[in-house]
PDB file of N, CA and C in Angstrom:
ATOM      1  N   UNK A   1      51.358-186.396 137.831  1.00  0.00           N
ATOM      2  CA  UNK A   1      51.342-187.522 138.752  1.00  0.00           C
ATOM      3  C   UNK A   1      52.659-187.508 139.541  1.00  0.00           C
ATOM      4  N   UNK A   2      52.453-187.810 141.024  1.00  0.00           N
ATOM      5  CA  UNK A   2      53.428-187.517 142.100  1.00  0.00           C
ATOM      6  C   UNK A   2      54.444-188.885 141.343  1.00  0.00           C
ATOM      7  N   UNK A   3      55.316-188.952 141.835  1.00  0.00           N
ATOM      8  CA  UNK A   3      56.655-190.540 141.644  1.00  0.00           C
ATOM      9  C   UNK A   3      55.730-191.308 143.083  1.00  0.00           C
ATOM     10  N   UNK A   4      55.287-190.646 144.173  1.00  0.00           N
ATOM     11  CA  UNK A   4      55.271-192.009 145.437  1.00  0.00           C
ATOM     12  C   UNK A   4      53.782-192.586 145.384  1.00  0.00           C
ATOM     13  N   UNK A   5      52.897-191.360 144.191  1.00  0.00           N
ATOM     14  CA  UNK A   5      51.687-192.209 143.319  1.00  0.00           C
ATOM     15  C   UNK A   5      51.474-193.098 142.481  1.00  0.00           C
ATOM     16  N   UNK A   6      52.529-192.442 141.721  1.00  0.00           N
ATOM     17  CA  UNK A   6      52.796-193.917 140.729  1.00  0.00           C
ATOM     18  C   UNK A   6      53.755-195.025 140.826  1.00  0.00           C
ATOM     19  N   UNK A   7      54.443-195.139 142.353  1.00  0.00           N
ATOM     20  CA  UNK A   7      55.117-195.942 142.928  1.00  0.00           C
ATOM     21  C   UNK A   7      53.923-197.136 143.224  1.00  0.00           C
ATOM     22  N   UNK A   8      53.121-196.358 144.056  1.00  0.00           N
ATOM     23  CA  UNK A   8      51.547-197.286 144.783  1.00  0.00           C
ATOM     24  C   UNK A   8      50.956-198.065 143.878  1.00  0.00           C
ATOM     25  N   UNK A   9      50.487-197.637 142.480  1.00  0.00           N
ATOM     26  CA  UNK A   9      49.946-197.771 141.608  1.00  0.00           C
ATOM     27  C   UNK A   9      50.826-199.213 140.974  1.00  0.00           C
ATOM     28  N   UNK A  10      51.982-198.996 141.064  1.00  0.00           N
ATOM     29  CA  UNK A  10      52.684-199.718 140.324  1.00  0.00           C
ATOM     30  C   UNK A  10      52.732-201.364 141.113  1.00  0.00           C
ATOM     31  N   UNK A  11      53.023-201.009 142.558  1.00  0.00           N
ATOM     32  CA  UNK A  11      53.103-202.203 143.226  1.00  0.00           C
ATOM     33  C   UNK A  11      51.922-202.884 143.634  1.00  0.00           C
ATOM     34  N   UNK A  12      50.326-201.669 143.380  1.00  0.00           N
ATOM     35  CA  UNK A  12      49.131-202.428 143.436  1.00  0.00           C
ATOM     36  C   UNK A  12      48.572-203.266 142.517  1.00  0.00           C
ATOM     37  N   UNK A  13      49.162-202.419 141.206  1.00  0.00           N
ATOM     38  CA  UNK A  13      48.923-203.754 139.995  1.00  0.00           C
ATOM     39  C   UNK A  13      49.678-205.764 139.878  1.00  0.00           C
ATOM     40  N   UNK A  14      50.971-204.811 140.772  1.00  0.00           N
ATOM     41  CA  UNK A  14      52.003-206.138 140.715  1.00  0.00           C
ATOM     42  C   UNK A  14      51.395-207.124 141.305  1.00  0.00           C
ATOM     43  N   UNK A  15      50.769-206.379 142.619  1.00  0.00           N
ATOM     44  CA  UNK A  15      50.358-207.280 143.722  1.00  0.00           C
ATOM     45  C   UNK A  15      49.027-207.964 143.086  1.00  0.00           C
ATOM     46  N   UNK A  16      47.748-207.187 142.334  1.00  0.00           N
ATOM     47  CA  UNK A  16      46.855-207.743 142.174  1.00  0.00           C
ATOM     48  C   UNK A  16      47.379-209.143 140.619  1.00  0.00           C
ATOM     49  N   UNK A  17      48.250-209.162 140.105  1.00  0.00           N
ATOM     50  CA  UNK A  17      48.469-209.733 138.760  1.00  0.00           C
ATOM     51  C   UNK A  17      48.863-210.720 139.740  1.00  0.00           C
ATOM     52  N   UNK A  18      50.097-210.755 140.856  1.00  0.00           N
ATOM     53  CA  UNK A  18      50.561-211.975 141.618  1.00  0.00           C
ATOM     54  C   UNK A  18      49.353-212.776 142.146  1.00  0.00           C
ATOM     55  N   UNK A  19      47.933-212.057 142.997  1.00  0.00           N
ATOM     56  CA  UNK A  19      47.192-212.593 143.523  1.00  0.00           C
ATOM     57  C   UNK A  19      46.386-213.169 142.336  1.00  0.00           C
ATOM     58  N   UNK A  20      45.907-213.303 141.280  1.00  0.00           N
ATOM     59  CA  UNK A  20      45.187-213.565 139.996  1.00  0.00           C
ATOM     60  C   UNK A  20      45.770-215.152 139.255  1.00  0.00           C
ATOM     61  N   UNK A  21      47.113-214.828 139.459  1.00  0.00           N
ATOM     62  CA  UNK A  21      47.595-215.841 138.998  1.00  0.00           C
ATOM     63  C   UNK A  21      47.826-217.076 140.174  1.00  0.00           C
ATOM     64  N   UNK A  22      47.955-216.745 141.135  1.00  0.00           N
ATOM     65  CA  UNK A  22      47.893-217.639 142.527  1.00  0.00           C
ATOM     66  C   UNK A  22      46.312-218.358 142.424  1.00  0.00           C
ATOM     67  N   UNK A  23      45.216-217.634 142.157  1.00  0.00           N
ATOM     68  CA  UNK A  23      44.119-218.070 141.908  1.00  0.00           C
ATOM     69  C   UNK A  23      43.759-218.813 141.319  1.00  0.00           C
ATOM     70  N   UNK A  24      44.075-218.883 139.526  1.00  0.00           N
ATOM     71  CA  UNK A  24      43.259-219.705 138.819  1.00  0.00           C
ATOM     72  C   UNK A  24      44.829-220.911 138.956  1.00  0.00           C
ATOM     73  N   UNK A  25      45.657-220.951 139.841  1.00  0.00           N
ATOM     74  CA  UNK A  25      47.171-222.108 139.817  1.00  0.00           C
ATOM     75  C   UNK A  25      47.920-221.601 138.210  1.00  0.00           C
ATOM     76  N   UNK A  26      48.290-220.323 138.318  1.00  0.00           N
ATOM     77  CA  UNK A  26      49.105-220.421 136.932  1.00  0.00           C
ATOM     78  C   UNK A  26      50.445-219.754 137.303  1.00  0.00           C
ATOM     79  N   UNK A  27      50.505-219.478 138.681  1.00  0.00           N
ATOM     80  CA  UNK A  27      52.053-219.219 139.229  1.00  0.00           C
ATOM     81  C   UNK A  27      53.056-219.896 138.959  1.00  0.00           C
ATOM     82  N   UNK A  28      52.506-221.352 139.459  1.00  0.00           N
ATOM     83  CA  UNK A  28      54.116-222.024 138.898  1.00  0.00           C
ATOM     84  C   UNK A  28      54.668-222.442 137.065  1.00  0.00           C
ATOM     85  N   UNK A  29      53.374-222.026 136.983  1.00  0.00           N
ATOM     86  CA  UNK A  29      53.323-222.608 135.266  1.00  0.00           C
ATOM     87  C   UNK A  29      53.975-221.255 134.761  1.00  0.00           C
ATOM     88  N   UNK A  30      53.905-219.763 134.922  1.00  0.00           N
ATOM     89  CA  UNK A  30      54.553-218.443 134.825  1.00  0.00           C
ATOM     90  C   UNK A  30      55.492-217.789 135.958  1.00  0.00           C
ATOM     91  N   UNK A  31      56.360-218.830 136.634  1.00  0.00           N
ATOM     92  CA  UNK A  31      57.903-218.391 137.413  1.00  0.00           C
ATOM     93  C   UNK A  31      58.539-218.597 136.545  1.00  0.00           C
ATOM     94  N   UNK A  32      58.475-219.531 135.354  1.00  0.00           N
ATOM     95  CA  UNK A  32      59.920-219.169 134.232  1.00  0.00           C
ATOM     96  C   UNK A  32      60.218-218.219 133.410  1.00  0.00           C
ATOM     97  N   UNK A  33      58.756-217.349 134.151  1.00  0.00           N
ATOM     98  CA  UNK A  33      58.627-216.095 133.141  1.00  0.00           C
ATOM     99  C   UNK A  33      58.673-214.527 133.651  1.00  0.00           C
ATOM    100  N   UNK A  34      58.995-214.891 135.178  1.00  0.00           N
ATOM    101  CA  UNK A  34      59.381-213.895 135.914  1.00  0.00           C
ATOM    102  C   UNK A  34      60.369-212.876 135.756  1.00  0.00           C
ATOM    103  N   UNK A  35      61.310-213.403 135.247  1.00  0.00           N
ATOM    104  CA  UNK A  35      62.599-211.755 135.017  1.00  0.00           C
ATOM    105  C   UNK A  35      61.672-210.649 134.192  1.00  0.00           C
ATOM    106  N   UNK A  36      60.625-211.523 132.787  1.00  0.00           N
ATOM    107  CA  UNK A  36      60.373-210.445 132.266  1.00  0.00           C
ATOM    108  C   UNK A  36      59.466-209.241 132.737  1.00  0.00           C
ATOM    109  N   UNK A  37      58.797-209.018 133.998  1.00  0.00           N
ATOM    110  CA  UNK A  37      57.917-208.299 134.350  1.00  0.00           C
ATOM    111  C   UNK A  37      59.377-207.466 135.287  1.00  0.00           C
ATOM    112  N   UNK A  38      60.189-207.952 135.712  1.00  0.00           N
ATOM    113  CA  UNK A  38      61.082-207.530 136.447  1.00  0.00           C
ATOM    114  C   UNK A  38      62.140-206.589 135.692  1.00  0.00           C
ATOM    115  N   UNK A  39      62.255-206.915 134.511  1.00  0.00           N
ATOM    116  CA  UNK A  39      62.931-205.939 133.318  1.00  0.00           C
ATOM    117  C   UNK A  39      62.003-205.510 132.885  1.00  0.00           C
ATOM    118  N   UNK A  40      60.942-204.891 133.152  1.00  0.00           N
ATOM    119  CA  UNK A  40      60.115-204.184 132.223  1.00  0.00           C
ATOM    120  C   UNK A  40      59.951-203.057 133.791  1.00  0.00           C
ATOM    121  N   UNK A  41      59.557-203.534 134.720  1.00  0.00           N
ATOM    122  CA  UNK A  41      59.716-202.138 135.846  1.00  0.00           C
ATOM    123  C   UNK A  41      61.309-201.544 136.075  1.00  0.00           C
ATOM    124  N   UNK A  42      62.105-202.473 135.446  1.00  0.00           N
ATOM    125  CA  UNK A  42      63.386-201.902 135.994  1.00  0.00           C
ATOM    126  C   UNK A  42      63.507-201.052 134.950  1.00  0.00           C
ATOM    127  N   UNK A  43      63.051-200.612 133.271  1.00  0.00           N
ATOM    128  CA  UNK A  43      63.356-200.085 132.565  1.00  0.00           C
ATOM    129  C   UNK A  43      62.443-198.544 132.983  1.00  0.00           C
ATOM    130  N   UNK A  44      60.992-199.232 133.223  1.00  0.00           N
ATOM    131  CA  UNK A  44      59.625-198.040 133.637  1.00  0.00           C
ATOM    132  C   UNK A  44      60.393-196.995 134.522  1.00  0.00           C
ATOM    133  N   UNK A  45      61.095-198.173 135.523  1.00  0.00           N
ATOM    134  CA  UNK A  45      61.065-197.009 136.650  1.00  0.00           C
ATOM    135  C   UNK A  45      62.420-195.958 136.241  1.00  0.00           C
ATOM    136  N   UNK A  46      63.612-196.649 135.155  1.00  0.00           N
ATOM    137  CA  UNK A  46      64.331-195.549 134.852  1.00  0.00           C
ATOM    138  C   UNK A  46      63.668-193.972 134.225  1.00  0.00           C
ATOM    139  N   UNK A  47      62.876-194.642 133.128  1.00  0.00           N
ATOM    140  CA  UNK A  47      62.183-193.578 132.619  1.00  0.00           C
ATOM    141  C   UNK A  47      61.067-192.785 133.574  1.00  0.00           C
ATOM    142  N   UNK A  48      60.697-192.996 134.610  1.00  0.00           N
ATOM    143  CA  UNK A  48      60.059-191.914 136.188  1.00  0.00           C
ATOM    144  C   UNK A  48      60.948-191.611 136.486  1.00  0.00           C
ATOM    145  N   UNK A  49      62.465-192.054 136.453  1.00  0.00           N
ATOM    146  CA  UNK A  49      63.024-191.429 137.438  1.00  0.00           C
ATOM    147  C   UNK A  49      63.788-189.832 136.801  1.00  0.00           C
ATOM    148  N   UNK A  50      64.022-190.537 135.337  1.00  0.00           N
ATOM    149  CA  UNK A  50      64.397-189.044 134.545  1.00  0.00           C
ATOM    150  C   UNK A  50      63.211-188.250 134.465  1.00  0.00           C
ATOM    151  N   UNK A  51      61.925-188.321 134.500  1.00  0.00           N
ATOM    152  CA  UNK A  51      60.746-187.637 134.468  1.00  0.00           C
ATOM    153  C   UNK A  51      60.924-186.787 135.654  1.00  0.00           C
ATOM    154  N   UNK A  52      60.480-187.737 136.781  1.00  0.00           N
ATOM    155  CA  UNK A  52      60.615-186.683 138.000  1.00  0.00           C
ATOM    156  C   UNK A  52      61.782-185.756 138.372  1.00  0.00           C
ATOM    157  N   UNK A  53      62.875-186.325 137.592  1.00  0.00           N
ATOM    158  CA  UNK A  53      63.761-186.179 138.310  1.00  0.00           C
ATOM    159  C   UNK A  53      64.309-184.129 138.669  1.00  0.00           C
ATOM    160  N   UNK A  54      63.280-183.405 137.919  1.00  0.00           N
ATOM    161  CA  UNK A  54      63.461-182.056 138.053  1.00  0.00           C
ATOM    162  C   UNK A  54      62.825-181.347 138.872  1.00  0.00           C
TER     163      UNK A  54
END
């Protein structure tokens, strides 16, 4: 798998989980819970980046 495939992949899931939760109103009830999806790609994307990185 290319890095700018599983870049797409990554921000299409983000995007569809943001639109899901906008839907049934559980956005504002899960913004206090936002860093953790944000430390979990910041860790993912270290580990792609040592993957690809050869």
């Amino acid at each position: 798998m290319k890095k700018r495939t599983f870049d797409i992949i990554v921000i299409f899931l983000a995007a569809l989980v943001l639109i899901l939760l906008n839907q049934f109103d559980m956005l504002e009830k899960a913004a206090k819970f936002m860093f953790i999806p944000i430390l979990a790609f910041y860790f993912i994307g270290q580990v792609v980046e040592r993957k690809f990185q050869k």
